[in-house]
N, C-alpha and C. Protein backbone atom coordinates (compact mmCIF):
# COMPACT_ATOMS: atom_id res chain seq x y z
N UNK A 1 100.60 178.56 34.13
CA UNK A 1 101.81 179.30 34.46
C UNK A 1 101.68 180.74 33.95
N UNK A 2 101.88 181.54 34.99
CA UNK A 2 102.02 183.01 34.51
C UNK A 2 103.08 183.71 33.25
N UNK A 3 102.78 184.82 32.90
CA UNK A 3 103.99 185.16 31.93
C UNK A 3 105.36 185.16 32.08
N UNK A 4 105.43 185.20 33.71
CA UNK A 4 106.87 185.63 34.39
C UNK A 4 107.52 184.19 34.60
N UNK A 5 106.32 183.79 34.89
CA UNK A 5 107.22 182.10 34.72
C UNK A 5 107.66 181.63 34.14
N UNK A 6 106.93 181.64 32.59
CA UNK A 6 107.28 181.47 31.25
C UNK A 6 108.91 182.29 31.04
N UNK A 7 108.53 183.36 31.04
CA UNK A 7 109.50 184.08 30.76
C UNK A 7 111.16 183.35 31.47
N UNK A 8 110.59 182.84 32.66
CA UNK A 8 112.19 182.74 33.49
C UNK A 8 113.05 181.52 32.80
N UNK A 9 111.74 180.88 32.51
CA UNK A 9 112.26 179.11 32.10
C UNK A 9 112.64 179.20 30.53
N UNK A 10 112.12 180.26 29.89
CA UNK A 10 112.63 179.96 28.64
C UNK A 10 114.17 180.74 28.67
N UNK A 11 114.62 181.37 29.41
CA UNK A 11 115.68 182.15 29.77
C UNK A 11 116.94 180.96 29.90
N UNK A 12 116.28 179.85 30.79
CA UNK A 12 117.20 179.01 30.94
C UNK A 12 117.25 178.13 29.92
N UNK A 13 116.15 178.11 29.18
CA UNK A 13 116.38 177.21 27.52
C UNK A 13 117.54 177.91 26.75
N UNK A 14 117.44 179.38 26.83
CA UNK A 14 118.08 180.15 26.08
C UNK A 14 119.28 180.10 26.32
N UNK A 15 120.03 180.02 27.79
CA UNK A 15 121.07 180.41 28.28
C UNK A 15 121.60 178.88 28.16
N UNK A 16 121.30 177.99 28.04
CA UNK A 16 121.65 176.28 27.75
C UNK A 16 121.85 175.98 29.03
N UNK A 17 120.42 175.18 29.62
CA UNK A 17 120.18 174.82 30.92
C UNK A 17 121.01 173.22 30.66
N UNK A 18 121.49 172.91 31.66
CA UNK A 18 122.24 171.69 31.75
C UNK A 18 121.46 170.42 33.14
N UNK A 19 120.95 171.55 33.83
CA UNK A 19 120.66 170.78 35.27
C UNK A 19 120.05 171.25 36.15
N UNK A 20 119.45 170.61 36.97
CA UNK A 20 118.70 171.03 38.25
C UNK A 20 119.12 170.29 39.37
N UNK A 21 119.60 171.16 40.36
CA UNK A 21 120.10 170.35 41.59
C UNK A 21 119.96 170.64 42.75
N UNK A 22 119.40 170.25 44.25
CA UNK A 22 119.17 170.46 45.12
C UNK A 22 119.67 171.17 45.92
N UNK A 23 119.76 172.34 46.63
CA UNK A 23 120.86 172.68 47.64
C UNK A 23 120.18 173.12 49.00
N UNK A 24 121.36 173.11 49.84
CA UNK A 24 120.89 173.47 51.02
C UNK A 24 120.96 175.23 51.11
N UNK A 25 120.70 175.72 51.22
CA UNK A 25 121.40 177.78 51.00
C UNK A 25 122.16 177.67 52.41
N UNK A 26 122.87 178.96 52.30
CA UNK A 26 123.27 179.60 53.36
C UNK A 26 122.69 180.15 54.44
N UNK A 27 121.65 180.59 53.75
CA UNK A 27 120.35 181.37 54.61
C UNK A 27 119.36 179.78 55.35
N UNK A 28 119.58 178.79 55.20
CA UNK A 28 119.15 177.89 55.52
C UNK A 28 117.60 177.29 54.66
N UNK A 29 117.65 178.07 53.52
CA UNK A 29 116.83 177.73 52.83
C UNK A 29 116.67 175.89 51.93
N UNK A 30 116.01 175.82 51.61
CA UNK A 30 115.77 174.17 50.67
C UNK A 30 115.81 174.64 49.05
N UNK A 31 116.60 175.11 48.06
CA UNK A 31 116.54 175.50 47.03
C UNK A 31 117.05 175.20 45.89
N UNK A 32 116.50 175.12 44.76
CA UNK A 32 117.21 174.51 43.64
C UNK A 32 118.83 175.56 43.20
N UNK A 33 119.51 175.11 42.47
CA UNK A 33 120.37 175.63 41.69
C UNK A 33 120.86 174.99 40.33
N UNK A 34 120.23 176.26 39.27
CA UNK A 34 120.27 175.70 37.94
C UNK A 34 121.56 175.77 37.27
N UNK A 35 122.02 174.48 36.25
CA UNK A 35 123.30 175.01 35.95
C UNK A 35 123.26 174.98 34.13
N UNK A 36 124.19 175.74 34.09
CA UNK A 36 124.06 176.20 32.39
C UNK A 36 125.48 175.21 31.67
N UNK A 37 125.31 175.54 30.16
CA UNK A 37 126.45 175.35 29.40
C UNK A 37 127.24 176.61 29.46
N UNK A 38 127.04 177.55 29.58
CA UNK A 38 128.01 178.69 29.24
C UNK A 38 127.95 179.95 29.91
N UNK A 39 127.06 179.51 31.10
CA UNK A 39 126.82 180.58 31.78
C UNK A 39 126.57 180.42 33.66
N UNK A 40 127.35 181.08 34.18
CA UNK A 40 127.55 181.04 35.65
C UNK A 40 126.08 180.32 36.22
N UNK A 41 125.54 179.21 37.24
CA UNK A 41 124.64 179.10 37.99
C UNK A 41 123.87 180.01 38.25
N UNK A 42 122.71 179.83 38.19
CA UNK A 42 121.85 180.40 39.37
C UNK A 42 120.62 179.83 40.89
N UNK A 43 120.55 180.64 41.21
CA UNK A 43 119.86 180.06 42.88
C UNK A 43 118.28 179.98 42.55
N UNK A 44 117.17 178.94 42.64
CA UNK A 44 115.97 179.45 42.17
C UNK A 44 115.69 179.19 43.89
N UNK A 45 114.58 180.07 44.41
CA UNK A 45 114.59 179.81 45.91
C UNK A 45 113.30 179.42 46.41
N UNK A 46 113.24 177.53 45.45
CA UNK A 46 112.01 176.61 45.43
C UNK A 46 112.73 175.77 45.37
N UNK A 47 111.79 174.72 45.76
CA UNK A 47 112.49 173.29 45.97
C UNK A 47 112.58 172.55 44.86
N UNK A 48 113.46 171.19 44.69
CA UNK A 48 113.77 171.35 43.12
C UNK A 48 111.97 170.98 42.69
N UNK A 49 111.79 169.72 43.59
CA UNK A 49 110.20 169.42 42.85
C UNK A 49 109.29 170.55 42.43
N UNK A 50 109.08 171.45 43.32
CA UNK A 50 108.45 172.37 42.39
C UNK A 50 108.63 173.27 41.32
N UNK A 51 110.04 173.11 41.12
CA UNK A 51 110.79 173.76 40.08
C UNK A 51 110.82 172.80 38.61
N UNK A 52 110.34 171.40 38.69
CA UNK A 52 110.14 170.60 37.95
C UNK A 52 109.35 170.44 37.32
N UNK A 53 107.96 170.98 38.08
CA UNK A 53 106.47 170.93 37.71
C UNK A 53 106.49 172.30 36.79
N UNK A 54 107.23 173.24 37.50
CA UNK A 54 106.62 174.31 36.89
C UNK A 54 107.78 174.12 35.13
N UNK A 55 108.61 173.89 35.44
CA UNK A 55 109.38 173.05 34.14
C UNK A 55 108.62 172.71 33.03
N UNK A 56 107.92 171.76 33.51
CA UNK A 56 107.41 170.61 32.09
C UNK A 56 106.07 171.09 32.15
N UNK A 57 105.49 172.46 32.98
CA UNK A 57 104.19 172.85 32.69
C UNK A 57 104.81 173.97 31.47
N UNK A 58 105.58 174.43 31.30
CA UNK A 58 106.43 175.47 30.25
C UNK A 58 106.27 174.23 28.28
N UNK A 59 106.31 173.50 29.17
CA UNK A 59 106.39 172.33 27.46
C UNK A 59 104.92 171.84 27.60
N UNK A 60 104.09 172.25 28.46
CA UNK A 60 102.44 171.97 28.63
C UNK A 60 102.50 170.43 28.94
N UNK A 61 102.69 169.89 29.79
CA UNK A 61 103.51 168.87 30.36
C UNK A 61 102.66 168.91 31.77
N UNK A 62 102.24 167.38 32.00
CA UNK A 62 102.19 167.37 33.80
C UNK A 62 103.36 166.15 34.28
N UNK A 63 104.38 166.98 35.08
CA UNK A 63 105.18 165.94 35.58
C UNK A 63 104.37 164.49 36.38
N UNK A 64 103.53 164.54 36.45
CA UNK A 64 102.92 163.19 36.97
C UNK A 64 102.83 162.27 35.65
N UNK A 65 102.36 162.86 34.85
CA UNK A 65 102.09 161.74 33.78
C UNK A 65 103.74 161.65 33.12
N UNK A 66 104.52 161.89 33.47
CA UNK A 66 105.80 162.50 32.72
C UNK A 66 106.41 161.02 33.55
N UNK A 67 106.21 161.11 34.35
CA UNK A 67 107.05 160.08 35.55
C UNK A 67 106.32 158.68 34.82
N UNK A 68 104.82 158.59 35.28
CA UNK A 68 104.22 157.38 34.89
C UNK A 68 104.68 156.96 33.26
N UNK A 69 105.00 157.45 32.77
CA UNK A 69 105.35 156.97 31.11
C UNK A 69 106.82 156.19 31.00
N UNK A 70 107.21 157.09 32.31
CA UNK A 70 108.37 156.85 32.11
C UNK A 70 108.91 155.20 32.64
N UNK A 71 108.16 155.26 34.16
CA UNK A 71 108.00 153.77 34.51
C UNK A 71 107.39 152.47 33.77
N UNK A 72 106.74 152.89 32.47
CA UNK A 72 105.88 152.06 32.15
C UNK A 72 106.98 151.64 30.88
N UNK A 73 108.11 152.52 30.52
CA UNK A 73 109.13 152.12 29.75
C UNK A 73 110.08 151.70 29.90
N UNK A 74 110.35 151.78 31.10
CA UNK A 74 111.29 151.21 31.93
C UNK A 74 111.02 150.06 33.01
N UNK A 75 109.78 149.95 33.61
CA UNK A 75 109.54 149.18 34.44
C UNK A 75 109.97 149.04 35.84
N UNK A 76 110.81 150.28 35.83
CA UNK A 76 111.17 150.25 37.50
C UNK A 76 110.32 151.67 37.94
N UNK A 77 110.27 151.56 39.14
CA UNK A 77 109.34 152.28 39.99
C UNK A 77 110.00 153.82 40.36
N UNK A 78 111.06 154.00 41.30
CA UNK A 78 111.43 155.08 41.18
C UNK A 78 113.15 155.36 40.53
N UNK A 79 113.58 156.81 40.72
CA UNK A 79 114.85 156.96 39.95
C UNK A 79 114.92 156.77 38.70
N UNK A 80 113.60 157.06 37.66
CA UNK A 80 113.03 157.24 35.95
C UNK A 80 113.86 158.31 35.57
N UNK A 81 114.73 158.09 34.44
CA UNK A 81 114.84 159.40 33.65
C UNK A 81 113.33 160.02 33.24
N UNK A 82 113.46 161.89 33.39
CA UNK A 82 112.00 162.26 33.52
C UNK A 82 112.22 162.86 31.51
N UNK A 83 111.01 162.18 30.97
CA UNK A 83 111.73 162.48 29.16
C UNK A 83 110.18 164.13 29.01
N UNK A 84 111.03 164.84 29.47
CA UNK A 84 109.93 166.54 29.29
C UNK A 84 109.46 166.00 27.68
N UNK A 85 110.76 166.37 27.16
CA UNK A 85 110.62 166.38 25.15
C UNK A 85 111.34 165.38 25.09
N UNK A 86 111.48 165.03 23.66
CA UNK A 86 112.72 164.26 22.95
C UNK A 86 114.11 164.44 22.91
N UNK A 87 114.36 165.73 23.19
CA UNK A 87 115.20 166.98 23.64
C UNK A 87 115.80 167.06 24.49
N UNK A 88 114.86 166.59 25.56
CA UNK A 88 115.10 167.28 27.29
C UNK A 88 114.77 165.79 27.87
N UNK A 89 115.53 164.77 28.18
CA UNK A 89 115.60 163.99 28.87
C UNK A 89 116.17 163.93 30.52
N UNK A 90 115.51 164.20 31.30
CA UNK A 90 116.47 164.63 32.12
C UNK A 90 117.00 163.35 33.18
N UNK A 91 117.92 163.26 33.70
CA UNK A 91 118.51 161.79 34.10
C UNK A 91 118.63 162.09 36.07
N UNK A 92 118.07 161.26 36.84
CA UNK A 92 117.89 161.48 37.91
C UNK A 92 119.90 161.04 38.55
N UNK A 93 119.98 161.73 39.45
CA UNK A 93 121.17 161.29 40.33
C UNK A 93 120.88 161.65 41.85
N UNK A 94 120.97 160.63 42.83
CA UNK A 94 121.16 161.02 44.17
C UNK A 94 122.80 161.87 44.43
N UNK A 95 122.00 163.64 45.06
CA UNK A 95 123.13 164.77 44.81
C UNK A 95 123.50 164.87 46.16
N UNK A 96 122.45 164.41 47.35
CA UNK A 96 122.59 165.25 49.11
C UNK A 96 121.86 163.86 49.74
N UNK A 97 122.02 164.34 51.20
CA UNK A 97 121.47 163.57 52.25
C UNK A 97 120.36 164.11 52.48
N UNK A 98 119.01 164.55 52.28
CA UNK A 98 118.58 165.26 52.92
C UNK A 98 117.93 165.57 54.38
N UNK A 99 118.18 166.89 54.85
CA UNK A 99 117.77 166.99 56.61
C UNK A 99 116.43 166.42 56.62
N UNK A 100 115.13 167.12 55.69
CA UNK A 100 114.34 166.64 56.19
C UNK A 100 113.60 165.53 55.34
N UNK A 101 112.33 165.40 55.88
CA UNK A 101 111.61 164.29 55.51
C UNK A 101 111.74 164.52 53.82
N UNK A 102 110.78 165.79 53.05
CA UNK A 102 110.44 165.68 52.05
C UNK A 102 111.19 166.84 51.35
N UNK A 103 112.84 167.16 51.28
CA UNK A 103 113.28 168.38 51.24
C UNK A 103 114.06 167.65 49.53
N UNK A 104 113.83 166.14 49.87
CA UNK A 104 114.06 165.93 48.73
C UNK A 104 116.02 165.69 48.16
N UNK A 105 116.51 164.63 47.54
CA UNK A 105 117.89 164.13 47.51
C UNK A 105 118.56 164.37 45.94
N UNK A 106 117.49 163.99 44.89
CA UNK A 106 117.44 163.48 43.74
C UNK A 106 117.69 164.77 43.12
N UNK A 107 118.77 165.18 41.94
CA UNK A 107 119.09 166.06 41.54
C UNK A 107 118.93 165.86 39.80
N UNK A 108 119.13 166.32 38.21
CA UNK A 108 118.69 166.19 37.47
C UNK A 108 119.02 166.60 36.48
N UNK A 109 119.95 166.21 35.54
CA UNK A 109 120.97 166.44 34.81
C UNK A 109 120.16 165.96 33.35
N UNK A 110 120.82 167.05 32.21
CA UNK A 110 119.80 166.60 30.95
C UNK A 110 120.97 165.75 29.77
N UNK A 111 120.41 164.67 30.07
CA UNK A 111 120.83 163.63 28.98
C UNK A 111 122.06 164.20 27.99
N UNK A 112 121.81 164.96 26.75
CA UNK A 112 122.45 165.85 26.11
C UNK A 112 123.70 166.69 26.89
N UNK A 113 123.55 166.75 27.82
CA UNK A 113 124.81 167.56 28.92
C UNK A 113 125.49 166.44 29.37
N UNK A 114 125.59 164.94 29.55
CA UNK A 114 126.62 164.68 30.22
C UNK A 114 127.35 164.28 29.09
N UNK A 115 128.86 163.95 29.24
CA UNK A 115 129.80 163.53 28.45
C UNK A 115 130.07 161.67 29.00
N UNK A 116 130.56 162.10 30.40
CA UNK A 116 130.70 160.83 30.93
C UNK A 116 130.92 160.65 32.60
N UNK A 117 130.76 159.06 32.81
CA UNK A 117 130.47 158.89 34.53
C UNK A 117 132.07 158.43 34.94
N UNK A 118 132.50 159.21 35.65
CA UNK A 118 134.04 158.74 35.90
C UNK A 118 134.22 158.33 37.50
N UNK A 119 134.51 157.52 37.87
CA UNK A 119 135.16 157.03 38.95
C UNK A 119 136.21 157.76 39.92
N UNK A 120 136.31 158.87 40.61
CA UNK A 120 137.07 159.52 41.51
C UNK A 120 138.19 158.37 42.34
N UNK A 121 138.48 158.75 43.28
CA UNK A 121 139.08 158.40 44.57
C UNK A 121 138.04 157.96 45.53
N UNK A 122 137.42 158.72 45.77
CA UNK A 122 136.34 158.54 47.18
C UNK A 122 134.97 159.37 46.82
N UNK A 123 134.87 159.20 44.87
CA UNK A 123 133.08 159.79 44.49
C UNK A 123 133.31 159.31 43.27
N UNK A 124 131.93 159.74 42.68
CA UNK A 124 131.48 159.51 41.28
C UNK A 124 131.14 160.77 41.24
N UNK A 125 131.80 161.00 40.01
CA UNK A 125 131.53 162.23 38.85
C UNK A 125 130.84 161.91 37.75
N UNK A 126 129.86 163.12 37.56
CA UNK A 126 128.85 163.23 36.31
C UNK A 126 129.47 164.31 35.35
N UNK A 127 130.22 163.99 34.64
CA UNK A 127 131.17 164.81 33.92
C UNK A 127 130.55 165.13 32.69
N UNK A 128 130.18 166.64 32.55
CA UNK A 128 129.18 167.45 31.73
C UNK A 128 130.51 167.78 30.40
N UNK A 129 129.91 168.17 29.28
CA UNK A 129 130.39 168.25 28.00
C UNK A 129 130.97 169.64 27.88
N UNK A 130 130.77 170.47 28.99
CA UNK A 130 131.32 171.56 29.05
C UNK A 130 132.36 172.02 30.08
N UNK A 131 132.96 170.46 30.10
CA UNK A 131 134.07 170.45 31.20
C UNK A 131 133.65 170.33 32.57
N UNK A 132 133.11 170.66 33.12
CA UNK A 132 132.06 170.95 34.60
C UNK A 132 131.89 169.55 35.13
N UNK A 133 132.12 169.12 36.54
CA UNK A 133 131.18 168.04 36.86
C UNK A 133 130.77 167.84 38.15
N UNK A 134 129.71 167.34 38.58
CA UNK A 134 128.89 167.06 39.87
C UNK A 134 129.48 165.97 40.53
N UNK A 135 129.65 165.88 41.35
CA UNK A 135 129.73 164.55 42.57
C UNK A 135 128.05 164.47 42.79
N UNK A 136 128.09 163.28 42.94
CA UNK A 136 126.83 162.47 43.06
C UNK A 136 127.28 161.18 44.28
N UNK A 137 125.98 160.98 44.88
CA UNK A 137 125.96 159.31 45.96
C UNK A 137 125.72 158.31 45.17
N UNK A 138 125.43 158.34 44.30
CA UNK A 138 125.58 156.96 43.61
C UNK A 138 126.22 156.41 43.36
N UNK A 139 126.47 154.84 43.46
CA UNK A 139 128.02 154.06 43.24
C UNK A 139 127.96 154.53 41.51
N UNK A 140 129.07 154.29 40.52
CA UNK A 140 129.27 153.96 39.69
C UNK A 140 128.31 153.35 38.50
N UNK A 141 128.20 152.08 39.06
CA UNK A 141 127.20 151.19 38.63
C UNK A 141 126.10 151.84 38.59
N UNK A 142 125.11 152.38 39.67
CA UNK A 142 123.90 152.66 39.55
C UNK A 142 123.81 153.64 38.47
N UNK A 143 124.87 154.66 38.65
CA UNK A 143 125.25 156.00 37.68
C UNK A 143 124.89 155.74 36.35
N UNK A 144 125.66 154.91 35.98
CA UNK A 144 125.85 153.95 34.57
C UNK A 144 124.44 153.43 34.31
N UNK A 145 123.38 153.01 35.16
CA UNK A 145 122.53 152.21 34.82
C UNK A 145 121.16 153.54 34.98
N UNK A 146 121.84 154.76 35.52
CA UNK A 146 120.64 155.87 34.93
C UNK A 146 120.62 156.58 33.96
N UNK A 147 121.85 156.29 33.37
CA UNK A 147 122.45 156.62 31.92
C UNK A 147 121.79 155.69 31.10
N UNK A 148 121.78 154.43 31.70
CA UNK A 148 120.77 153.10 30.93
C UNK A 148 119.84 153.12 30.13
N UNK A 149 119.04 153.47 31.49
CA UNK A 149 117.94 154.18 31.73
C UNK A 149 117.17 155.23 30.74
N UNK A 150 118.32 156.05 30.61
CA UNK A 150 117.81 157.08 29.37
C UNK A 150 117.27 157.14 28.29
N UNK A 151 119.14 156.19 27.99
CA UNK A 151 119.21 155.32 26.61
C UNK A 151 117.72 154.62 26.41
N UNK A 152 117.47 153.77 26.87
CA UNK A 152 116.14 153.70 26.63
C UNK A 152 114.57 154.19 26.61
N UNK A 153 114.45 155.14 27.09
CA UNK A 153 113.71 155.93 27.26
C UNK A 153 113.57 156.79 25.74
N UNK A 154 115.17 157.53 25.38
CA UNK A 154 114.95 157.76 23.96
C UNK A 154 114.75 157.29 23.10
N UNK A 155 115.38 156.17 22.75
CA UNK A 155 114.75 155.38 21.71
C UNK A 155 113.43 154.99 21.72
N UNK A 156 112.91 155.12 22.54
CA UNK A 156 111.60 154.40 22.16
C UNK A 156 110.37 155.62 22.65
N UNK A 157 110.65 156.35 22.43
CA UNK A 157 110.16 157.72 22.19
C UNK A 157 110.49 158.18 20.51
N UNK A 158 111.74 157.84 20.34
CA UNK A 158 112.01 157.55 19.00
C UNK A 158 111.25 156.85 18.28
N UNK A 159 111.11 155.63 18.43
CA UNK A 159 110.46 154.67 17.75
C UNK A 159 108.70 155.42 17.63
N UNK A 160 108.10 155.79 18.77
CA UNK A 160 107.05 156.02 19.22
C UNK A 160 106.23 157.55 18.60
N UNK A 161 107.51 158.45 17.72
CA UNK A 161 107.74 159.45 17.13
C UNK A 161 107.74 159.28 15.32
N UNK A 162 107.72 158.24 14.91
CA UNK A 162 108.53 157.43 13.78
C UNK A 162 109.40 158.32 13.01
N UNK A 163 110.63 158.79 13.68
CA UNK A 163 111.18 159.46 13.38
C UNK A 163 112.76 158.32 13.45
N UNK A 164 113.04 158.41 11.97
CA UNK A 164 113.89 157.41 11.31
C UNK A 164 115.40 157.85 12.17
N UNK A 165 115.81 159.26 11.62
CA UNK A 165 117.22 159.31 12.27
C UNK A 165 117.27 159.51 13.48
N UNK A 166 118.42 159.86 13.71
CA UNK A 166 118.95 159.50 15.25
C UNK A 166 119.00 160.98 15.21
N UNK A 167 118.23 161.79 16.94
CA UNK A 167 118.41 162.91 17.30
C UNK A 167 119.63 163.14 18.22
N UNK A 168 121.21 163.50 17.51
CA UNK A 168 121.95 163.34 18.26
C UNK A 168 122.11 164.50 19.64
N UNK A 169 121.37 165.40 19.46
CA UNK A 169 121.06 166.23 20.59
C UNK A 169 120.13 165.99 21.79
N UNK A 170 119.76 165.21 21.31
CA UNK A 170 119.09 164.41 23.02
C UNK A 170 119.26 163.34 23.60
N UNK A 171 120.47 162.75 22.65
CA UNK A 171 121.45 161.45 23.68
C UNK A 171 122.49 161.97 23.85
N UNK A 172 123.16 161.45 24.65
CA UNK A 172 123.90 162.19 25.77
C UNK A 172 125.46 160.87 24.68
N UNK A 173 126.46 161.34 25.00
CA UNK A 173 127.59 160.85 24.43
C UNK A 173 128.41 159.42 25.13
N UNK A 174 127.65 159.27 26.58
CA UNK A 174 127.90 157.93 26.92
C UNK A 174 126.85 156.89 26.98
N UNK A 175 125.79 157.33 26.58
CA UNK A 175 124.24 156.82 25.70
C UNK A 175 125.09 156.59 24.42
N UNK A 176 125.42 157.52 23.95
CA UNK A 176 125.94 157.15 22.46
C UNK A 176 127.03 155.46 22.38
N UNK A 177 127.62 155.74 23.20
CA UNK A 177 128.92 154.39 23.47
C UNK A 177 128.14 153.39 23.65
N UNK A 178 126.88 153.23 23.85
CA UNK A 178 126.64 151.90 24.99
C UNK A 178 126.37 150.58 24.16
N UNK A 179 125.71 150.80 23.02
CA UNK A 179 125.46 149.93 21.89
C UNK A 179 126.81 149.24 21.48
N UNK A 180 128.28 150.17 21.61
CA UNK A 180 129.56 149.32 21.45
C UNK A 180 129.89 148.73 22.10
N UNK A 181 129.88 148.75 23.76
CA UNK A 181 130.58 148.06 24.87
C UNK A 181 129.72 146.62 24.81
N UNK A 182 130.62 145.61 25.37
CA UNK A 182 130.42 144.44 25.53
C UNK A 182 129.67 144.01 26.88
N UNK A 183 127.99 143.06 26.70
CA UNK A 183 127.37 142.92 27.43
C UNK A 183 127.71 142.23 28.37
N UNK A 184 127.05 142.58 29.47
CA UNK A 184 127.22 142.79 31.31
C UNK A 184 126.18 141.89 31.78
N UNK A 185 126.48 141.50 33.12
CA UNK A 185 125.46 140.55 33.68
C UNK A 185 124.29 141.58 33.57
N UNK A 186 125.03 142.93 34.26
CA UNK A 186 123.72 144.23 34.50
C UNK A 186 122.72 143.97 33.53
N UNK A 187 122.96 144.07 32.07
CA UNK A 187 122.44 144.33 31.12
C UNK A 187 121.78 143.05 31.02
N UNK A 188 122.10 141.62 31.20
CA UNK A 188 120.90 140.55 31.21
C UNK A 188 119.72 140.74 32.43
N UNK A 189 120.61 141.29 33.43
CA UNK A 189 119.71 141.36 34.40
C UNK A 189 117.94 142.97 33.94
N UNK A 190 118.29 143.30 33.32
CA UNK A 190 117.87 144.65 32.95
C UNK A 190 116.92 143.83 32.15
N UNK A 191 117.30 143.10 30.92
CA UNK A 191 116.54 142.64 30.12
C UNK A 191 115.84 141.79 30.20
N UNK A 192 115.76 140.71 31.32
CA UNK A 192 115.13 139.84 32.14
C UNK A 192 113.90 140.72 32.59
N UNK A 193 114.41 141.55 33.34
CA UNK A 193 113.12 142.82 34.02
C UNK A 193 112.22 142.81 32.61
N UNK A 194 112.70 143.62 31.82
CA UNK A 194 111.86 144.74 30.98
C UNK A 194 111.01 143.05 30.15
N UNK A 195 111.63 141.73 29.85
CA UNK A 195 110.80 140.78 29.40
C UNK A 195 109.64 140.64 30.14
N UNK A 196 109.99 140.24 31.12
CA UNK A 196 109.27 140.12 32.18
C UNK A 196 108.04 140.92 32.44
N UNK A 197 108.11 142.44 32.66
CA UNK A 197 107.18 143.28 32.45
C UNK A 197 106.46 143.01 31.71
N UNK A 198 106.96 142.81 30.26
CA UNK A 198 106.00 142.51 28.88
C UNK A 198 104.91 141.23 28.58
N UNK A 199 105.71 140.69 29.81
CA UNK A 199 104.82 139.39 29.85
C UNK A 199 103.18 139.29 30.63
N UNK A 200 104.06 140.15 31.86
CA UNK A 200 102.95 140.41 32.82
C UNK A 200 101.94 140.79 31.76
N UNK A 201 102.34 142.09 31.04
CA UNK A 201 101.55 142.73 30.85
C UNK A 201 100.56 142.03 29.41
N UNK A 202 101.22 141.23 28.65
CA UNK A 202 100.66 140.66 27.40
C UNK A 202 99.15 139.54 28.20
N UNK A 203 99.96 138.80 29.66
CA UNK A 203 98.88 138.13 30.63
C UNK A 203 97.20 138.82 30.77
N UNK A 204 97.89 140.26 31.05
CA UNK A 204 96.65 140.94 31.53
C UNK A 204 95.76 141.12 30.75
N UNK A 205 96.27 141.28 29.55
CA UNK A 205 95.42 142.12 27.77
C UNK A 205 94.61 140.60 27.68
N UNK A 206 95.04 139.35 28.09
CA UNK A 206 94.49 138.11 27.32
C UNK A 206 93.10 137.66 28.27
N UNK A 207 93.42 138.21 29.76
CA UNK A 207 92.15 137.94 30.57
C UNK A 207 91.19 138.69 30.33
């Protein structure tokens, strides 16, 4: 990554980047739009995926291996929270329909920025800690279960860090709740998966 690149992305570290989200422009362009804690949006005029790569190449990062770690902690295939740092978890949400084939749907909100997933009338809101919130296509449920998602992802990056306390700046505050609420079929069903995985995988190490 060039200096100017560097330069742009740490701008948005600086300015308290919250999100990356897909848009269609006016001009009919395919372009990201970044959103802050305390500071008006801006238009980047790249698509979000490549705005991702060049992201986690700023933390010397290849989003490919960023994804694969992530599946291998989670065990599902796509829709991974993408974990840049310990810091920067970022949590996938379907934001658009998109026109074309590869213009891309999936938008990308950082762990630490949401507050909570609220239930509308006729949407789901990703309700950010700075009052602000996104409509998203995801039912509820799924919402909740990429919040899940996270939740686990940090901790065991945690664990994987041996870093004893809890980094309350890179869980997000309805990550924080989830350890209190009372368990869900979801949550057997989740933990069935991730056994399961472990099994496969303990199978393979023994052949």
């Amino acid at each position: 990554m060039n200096r100017k690149g560097r330069k742009e992305i740490k701008n948005w570290i600086d300015k308290g980047i919250y999100g990356l989200v897909p848009i269609y422009h006016k001009d009919g362009g395919n372009y990201t739009k970044i959103i802050f804690k305390n500071n008006p949006p801006i238009i980047v005029e790249k698509k979000i995926n490549t705005v991702l790569v060049r992201f986690a190449a700023y933390f010397q990062k290849d989003i490919r291996l960023i994804r694969q770690q992530a599946r291998e902690i989670t065990g599902q295939r796509s829709m991974n929270p993408l974990p840049v740092t310990l810091d920067i978890i970022l949590v996938p949400f379907k934001m658009r329909k998109p026109v074309g084939k590869d213009d891309g749907a999936v938008g990308y909100i950082l762990s630490s920025a949401i507050e909570k997933i609220a239930q509308a009338k006729d949407e789901v809101r990703i309700v950010l800690r700075n009052g602000q919130y996104l409509s998203v296509l995801d039912t509820y449920l799924t919402a909740k279960h990429h919040i899940g998602y996270a939740h686990q992802v940090y901790y065991h990056l945690l664990q994987e860090s041996g870093t004893t306390a809890i980094n309350t700046y890179g869980l997000c505050r309805e990550c924080g709740q989830m350890y209190n609420q009372p368990i869900t079929k979801g949550d057997f069903v989740a933990l069935s998966r991730n056994i399961g995985e472990l099994v496969y995988k303990l199978d393979k190490l023994k052949k």
